[in-house]
PDB file of N, CA and C in Angstrom:
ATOM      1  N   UNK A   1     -81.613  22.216  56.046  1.00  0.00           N
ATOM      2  CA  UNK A   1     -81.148  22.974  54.905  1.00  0.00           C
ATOM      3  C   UNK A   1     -82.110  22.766  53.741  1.00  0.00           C
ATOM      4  N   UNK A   2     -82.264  23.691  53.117  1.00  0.00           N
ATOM      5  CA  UNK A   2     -83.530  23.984  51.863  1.00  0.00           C
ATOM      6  C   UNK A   2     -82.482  23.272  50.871  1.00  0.00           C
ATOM      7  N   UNK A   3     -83.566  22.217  49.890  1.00  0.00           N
ATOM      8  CA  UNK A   3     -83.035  21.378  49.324  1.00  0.00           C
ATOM      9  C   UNK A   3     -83.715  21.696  47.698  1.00  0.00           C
ATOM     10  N   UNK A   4     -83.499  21.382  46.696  1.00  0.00           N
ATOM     11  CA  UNK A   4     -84.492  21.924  45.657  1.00  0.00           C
ATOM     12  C   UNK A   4     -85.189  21.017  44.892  1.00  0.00           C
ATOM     13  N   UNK A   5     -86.191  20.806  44.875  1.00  0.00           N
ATOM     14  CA  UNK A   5     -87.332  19.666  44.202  1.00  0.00           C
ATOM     15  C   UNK A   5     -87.001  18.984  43.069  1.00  0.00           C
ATOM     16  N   UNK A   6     -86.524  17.480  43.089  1.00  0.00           N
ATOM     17  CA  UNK A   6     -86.595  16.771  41.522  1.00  0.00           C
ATOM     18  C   UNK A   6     -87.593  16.771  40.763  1.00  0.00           C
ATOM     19  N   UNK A   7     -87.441  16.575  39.121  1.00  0.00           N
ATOM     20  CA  UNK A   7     -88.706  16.489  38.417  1.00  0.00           C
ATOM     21  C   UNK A   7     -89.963  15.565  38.789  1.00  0.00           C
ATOM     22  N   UNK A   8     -89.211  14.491  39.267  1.00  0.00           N
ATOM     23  CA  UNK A   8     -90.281  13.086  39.781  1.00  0.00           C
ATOM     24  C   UNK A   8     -90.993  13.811  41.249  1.00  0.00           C
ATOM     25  N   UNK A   9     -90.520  14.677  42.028  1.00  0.00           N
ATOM     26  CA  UNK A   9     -90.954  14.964  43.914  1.00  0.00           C
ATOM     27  C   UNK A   9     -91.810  16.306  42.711  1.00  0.00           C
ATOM     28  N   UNK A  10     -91.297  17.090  41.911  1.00  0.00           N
ATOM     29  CA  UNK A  10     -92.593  18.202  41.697  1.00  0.00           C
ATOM     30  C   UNK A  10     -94.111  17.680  40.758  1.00  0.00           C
ATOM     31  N   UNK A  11     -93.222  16.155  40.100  1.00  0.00           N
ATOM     32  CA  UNK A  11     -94.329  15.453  39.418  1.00  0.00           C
ATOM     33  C   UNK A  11     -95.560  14.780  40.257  1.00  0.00           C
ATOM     34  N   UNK A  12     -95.079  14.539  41.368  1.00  0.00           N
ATOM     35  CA  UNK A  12     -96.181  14.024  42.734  1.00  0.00           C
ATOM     36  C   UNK A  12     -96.487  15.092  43.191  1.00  0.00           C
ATOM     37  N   UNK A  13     -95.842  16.161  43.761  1.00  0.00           N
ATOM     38  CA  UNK A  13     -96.994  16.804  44.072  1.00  0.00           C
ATOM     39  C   UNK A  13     -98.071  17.679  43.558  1.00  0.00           C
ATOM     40  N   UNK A  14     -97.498  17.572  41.763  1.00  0.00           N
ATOM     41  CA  UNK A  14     -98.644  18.174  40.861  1.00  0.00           C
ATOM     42  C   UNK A  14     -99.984  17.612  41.036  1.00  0.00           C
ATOM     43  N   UNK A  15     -99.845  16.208  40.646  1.00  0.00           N
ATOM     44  CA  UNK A  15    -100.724  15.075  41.555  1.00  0.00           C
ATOM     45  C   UNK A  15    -101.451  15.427  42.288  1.00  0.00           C
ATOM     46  N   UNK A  16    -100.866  15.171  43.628  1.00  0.00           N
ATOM     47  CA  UNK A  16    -101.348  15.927  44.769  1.00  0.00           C
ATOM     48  C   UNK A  16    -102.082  16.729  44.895  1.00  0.00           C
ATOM     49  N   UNK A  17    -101.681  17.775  44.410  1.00  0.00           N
ATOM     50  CA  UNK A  17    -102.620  19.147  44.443  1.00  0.00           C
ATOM     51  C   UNK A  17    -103.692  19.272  43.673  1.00  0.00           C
ATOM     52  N   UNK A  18    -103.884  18.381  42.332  1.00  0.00           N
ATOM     53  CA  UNK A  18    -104.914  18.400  41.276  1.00  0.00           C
ATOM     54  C   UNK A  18    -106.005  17.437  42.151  1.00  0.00           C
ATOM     55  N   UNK A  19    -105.491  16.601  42.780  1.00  0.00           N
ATOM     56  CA  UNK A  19    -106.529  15.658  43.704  1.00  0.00           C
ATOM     57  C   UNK A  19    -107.141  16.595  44.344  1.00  0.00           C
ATOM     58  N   UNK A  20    -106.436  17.169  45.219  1.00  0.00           N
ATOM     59  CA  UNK A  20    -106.941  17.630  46.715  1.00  0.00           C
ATOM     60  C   UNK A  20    -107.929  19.109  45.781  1.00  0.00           C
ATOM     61  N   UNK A  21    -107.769  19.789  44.758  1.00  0.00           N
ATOM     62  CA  UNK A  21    -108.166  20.771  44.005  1.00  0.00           C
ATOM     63  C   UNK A  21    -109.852  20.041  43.508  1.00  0.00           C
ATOM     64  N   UNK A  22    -109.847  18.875  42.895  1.00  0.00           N
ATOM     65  CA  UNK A  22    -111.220  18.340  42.609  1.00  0.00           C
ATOM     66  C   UNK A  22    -111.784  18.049  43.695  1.00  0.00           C
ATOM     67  N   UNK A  23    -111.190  17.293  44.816  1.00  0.00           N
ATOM     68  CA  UNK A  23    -111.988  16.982  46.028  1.00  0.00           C
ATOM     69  C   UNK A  23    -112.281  18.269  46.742  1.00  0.00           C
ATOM     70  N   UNK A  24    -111.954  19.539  46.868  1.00  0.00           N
ATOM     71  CA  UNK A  24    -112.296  20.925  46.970  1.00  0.00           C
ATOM     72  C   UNK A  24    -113.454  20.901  46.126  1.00  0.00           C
ATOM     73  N   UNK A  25    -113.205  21.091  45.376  1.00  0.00           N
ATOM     74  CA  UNK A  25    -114.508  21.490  44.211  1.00  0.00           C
ATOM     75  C   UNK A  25    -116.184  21.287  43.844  1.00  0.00           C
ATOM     76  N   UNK A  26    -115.494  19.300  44.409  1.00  0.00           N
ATOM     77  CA  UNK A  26    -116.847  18.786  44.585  1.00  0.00           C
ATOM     78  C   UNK A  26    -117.628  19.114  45.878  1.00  0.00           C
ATOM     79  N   UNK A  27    -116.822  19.225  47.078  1.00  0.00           N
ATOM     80  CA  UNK A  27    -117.375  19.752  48.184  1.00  0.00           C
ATOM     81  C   UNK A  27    -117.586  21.220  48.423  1.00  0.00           C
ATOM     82  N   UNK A  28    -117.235  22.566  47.166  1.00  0.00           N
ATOM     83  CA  UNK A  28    -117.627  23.305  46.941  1.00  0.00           C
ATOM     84  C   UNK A  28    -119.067  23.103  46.457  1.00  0.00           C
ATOM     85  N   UNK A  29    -118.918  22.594  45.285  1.00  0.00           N
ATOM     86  CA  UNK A  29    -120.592  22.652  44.394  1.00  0.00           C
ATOM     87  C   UNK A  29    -121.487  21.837  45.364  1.00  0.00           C
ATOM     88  N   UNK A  30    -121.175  20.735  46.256  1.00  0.00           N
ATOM     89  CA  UNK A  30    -122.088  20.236  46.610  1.00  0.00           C
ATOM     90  C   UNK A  30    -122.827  21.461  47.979  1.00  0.00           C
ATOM     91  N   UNK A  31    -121.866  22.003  48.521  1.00  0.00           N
ATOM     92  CA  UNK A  31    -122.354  22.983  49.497  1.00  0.00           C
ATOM     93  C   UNK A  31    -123.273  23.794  48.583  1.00  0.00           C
ATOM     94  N   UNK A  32    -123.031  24.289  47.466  1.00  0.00           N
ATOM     95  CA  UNK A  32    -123.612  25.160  46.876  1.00  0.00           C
ATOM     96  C   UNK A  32    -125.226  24.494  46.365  1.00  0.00           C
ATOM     97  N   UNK A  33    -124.929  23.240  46.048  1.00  0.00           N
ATOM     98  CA  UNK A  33    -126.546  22.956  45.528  1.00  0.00           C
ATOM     99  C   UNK A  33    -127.197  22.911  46.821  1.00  0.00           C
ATOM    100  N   UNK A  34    -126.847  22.301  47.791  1.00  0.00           N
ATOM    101  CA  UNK A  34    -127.626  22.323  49.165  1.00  0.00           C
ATOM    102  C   UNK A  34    -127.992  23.825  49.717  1.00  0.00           C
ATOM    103  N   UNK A  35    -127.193  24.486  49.331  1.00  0.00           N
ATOM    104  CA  UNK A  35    -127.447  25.708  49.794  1.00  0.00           C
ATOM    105  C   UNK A  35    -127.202  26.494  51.402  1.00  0.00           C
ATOM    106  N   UNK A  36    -126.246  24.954  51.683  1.00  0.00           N
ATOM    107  CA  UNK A  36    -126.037  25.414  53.512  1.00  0.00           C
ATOM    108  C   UNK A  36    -127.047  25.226  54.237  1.00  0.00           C
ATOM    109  N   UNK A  37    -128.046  24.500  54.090  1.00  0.00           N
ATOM    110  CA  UNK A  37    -129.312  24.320  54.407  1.00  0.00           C
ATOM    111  C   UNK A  37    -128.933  23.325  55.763  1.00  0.00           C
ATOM    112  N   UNK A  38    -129.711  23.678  57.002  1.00  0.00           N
ATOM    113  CA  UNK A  38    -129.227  23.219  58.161  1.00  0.00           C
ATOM    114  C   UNK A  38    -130.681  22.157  58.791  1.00  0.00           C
ATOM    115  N   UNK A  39    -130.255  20.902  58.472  1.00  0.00           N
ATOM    116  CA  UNK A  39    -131.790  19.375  58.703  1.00  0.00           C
ATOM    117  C   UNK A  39    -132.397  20.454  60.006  1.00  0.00           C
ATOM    118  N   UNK A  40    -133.695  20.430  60.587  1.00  0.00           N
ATOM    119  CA  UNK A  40    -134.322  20.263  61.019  1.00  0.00           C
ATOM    120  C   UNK A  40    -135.151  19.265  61.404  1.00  0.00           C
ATOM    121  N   UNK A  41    -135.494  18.709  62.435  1.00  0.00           N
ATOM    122  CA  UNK A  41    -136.323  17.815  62.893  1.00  0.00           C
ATOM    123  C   UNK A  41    -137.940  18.153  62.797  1.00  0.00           C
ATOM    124  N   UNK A  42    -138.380  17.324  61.917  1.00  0.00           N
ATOM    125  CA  UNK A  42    -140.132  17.733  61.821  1.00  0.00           C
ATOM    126  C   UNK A  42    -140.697  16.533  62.495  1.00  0.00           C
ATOM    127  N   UNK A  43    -141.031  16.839  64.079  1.00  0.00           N
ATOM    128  CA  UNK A  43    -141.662  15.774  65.064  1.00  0.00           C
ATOM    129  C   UNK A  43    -142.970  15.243  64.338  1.00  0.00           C
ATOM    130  N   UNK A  44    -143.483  16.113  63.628  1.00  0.00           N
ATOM    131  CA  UNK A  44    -144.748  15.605  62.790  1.00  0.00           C
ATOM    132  C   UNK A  44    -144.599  14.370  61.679  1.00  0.00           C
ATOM    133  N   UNK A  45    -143.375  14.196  61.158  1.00  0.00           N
ATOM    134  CA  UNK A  45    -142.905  12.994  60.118  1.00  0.00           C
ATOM    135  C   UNK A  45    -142.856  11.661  61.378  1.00  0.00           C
ATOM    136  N   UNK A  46    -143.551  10.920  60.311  1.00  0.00           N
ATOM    137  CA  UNK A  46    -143.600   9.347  60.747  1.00  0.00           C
ATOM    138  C   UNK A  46    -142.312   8.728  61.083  1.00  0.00           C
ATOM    139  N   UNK A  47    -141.374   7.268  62.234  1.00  0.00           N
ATOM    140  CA  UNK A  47    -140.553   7.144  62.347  1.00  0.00           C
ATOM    141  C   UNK A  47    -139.501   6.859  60.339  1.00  0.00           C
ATOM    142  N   UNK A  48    -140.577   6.244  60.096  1.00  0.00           N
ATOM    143  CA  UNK A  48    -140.868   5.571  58.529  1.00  0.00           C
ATOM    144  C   UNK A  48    -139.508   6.945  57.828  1.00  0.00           C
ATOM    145  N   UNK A  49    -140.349   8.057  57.841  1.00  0.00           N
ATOM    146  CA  UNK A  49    -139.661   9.060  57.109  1.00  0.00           C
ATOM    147  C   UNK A  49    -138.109   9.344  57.306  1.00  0.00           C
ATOM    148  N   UNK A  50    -138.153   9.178  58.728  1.00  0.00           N
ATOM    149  CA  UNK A  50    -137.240   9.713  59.395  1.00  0.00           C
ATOM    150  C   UNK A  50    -135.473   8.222  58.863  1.00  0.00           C
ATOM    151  N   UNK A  51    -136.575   7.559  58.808  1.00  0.00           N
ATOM    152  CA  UNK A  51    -135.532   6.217  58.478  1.00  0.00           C
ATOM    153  C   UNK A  51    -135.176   6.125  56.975  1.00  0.00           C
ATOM    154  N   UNK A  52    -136.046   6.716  56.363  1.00  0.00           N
ATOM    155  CA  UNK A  52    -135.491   6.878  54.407  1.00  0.00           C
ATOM    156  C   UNK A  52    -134.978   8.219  54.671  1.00  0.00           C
ATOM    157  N   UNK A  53    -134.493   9.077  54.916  1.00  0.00           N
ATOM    158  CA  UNK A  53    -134.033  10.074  55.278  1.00  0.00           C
ATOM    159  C   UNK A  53    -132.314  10.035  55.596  1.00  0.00           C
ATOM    160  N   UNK A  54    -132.209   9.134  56.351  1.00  0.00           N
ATOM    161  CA  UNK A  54    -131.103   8.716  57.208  1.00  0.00           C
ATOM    162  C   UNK A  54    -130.601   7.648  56.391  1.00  0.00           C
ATOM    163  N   UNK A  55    -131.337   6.328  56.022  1.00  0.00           N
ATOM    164  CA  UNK A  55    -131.067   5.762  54.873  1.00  0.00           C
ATOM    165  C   UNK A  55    -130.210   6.711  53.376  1.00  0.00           C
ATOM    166  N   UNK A  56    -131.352   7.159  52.999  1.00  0.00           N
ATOM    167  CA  UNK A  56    -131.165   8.499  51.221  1.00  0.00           C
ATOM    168  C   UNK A  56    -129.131   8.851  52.120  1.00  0.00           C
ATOM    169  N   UNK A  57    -129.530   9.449  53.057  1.00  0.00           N
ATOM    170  CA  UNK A  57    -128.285  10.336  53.647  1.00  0.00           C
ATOM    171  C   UNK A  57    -127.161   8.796  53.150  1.00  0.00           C
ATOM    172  N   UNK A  58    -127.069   8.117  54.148  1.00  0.00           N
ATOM    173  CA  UNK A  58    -126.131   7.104  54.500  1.00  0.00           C
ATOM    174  C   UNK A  58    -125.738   6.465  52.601  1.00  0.00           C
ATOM    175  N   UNK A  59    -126.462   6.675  51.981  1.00  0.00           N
ATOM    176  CA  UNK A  59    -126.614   6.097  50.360  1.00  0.00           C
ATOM    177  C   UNK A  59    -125.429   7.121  49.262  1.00  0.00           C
ATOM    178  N   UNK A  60    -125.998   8.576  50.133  1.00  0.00           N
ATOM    179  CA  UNK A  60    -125.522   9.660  49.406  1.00  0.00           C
ATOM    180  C   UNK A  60    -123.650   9.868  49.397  1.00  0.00           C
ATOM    181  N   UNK A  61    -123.983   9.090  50.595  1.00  0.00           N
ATOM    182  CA  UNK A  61    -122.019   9.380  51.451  1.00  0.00           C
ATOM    183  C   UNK A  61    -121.654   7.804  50.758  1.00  0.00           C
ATOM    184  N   UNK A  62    -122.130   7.500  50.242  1.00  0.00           N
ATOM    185  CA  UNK A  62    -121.611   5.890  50.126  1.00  0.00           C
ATOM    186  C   UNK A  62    -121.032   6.151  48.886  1.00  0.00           C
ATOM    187  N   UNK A  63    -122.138   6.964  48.158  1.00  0.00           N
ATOM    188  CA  UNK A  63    -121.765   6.765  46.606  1.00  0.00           C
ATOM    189  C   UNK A  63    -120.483   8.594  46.263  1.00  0.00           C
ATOM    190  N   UNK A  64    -120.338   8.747  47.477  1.00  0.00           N
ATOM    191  CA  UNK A  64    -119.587  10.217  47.275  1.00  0.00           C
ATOM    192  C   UNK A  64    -117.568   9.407  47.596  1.00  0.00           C
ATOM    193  N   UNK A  65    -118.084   8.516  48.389  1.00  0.00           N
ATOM    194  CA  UNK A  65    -116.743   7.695  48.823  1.00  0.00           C
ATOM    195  C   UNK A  65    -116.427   6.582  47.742  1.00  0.00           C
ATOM    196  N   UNK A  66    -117.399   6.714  46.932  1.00  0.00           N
ATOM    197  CA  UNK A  66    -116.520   5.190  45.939  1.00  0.00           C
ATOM    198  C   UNK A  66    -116.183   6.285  45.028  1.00  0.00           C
ATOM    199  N   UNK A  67    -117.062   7.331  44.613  1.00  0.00           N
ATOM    200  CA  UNK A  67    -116.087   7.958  43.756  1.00  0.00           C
ATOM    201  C   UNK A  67    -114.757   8.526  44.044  1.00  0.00           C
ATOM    202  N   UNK A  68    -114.419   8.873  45.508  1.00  0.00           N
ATOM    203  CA  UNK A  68    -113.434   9.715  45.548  1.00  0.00           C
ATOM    204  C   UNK A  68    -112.789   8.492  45.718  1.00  0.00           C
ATOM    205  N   UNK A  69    -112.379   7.777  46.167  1.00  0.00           N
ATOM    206  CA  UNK A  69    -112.274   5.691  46.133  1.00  0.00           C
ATOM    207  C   UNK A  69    -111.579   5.810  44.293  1.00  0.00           C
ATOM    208  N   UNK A  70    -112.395   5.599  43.576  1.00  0.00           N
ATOM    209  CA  UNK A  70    -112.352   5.748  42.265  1.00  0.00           C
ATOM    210  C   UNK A  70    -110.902   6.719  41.507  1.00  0.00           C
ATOM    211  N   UNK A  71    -111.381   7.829  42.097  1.00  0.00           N
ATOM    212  CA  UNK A  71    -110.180   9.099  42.372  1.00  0.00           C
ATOM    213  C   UNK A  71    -109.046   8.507  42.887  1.00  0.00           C
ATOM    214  N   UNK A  72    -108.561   8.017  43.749  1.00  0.00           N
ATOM    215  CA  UNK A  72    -107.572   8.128  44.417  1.00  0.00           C
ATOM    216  C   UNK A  72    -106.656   6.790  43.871  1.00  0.00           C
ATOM    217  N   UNK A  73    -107.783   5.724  43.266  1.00  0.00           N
ATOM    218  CA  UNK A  73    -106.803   4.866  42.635  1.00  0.00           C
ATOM    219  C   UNK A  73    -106.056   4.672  41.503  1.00  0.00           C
ATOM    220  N   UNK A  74    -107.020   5.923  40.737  1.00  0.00           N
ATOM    221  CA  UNK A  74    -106.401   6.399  39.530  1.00  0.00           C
ATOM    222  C   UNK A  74    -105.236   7.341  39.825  1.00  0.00           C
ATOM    223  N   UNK A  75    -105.208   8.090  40.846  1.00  0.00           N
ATOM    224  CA  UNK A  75    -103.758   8.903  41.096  1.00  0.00           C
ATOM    225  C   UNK A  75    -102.989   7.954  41.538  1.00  0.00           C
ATOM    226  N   UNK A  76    -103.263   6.835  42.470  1.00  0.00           N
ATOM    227  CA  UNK A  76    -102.115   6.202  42.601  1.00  0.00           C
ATOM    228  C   UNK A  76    -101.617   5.323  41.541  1.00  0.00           C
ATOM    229  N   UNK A  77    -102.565   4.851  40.505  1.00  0.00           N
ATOM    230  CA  UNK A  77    -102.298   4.346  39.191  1.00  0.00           C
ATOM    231  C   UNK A  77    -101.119   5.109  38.471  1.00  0.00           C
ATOM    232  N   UNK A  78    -101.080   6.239  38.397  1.00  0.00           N
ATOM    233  CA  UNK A  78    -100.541   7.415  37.639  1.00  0.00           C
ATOM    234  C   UNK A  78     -98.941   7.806  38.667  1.00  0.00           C
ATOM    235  N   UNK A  79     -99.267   7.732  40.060  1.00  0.00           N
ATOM    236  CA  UNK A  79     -98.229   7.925  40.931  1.00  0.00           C
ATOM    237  C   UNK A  79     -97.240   6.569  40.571  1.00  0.00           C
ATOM    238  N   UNK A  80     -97.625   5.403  40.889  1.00  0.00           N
ATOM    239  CA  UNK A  80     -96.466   4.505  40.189  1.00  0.00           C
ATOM    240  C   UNK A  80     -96.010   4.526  39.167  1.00  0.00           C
ATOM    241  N   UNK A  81     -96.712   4.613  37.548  1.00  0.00           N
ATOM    242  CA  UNK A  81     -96.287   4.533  36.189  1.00  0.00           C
ATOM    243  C   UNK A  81     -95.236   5.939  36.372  1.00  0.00           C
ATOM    244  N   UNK A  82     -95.176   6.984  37.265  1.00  0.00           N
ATOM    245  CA  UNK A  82     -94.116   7.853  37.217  1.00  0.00           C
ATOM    246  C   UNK A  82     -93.132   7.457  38.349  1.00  0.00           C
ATOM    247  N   UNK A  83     -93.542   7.089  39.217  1.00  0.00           N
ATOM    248  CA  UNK A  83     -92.203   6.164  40.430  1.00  0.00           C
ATOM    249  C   UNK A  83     -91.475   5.242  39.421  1.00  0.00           C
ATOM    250  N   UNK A  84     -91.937   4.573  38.438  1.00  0.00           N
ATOM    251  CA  UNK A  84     -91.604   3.546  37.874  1.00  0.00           C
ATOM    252  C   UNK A  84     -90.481   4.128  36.732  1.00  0.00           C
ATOM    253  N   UNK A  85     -91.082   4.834  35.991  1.00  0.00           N
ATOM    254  CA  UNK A  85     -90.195   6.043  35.286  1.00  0.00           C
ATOM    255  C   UNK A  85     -88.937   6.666  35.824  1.00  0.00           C
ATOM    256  N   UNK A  86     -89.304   7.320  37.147  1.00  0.00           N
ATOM    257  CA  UNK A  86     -88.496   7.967  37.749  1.00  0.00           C
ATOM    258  C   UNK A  86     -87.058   7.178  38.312  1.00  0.00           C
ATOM    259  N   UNK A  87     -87.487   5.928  38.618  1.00  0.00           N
ATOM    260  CA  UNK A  87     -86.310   4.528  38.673  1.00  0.00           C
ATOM    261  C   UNK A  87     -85.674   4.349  37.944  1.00  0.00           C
ATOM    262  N   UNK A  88     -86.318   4.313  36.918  1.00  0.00           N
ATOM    263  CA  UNK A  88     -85.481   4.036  35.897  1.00  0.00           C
ATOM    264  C   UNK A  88     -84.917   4.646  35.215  1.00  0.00           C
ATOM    265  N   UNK A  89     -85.106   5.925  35.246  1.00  0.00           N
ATOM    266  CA  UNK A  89     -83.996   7.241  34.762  1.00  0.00           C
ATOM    267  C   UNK A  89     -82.561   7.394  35.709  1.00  0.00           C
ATOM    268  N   UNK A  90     -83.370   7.281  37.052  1.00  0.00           N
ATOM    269  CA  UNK A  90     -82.293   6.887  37.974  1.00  0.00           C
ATOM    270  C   UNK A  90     -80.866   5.674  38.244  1.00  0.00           C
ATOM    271  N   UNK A  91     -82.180   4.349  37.594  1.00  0.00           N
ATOM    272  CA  UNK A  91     -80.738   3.381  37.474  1.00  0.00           C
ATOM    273  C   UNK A  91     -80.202   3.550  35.778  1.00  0.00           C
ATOM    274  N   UNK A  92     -80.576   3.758  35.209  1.00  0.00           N
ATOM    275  CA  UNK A  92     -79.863   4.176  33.825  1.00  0.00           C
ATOM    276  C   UNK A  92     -78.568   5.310  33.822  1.00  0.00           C
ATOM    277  N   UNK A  93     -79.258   6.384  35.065  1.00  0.00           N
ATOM    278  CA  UNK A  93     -77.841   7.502  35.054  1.00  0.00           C
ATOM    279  C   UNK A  93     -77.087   6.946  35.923  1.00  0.00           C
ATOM    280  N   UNK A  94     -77.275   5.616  36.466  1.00  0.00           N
ATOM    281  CA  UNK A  94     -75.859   5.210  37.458  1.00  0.00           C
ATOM    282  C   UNK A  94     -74.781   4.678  36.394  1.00  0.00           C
TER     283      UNK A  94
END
């Protein structure tokens, strides 16, 4: 049976959706500066190249995960101070 959303369940998933909306975004623009551009292998580059390459790569994803890392602890920062709220409106109206 269809039930209808409390202020605190539509306050999380405002949350929710503003997260998942920036983490869209950034993986929009980042497609866009790359340009969809698909690696090729140039047998002519030294192993050398091929290893700062893969390195740069492995660096790039590192520093894309602490930010979204960064992101996600600040929503859950923000998700408790309103769980916390939301309790306590709750044991106050008992």
């Amino acid at each position: 049976m269809w039930k209808p959303l409390e202020s605190g369940q539509l306050i999380l998933l405002k949350f929710q959706q503003k997260h998942e909306l920036k983490k869209k975004e950034k993986e929009y623009k980042k497609l866009q500066k790359e340009g969809r551009k698909r690696g090729t292998w140039n047998f002519k580059k030294a192993d050398g190249d091929v290893c700062k390459i893969s390195v740069d790569a492995y660096e790039n994803k590192d520093q894309e995960l602490v930010a979204e890392n960064t992101d996600l602890r600040a929503l859950l920062g923000s998700m408790q101070v309103l769980l916390r709220a939301v309790y306590t409106q709750l044991k106050l109206g008992k």
